[in-house]
C-alpha atoms as a PDB file:
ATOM      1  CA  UNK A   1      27.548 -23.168-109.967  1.00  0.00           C
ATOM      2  CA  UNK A   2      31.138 -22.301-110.738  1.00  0.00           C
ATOM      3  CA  UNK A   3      29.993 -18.581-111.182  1.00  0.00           C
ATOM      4  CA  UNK A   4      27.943 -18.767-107.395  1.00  0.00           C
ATOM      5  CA  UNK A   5      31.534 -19.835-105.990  1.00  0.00           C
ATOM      6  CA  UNK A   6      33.532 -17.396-107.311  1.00  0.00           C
ATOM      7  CA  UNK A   7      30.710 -14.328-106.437  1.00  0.00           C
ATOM      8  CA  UNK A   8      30.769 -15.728-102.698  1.00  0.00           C
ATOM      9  CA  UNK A   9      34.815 -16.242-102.382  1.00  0.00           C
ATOM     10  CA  UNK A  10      35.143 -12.530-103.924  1.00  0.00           C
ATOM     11  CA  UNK A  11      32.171 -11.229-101.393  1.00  0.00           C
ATOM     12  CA  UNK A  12      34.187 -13.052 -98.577  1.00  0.00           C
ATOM     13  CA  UNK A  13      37.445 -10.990 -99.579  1.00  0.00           C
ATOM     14  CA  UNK A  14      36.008  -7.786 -99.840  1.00  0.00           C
ATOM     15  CA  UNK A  15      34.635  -8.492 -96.189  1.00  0.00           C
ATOM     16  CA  UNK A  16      38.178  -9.263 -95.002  1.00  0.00           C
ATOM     17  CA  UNK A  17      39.228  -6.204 -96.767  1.00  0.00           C
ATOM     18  CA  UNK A  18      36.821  -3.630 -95.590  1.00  0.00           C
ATOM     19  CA  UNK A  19      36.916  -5.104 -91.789  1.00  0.00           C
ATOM     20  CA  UNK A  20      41.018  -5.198 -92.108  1.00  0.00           C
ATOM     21  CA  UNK A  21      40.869  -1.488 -93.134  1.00  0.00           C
ATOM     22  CA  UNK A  22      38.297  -0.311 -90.659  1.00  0.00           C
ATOM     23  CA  UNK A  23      40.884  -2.305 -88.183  1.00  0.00           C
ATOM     24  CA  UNK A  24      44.123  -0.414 -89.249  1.00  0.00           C
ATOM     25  CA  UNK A  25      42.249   3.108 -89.832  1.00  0.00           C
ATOM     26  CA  UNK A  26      39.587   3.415 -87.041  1.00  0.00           C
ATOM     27  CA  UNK A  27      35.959   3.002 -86.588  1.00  0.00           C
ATOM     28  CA  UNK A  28      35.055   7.173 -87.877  1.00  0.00           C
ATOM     29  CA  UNK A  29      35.868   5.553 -91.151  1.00  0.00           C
ATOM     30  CA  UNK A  30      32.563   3.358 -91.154  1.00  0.00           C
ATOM     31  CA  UNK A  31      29.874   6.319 -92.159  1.00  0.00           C
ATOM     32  CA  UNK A  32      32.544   6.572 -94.876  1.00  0.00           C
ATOM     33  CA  UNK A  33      32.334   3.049 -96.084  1.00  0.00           C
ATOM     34  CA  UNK A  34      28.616   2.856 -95.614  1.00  0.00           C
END
């Protein structure tokens, strides 16, 4: 259960990161990223 936890708060962060960066840098970068 611990394990579940930590693999959604780490999925939730690289959200946040990826959505932070296509913020700063633009929307081109998306085709990049996906």
């Amino acid at each position: 259960k611990k394990y579940l936890i930590y693999l959604l708060e780490s999925n939730v962060v690289e959200v946040v990161f990826i959505g932070g960066v296509v913020l700063i840098m633009g929307p081109e970068l998306l085709p990049v990223l996906a």
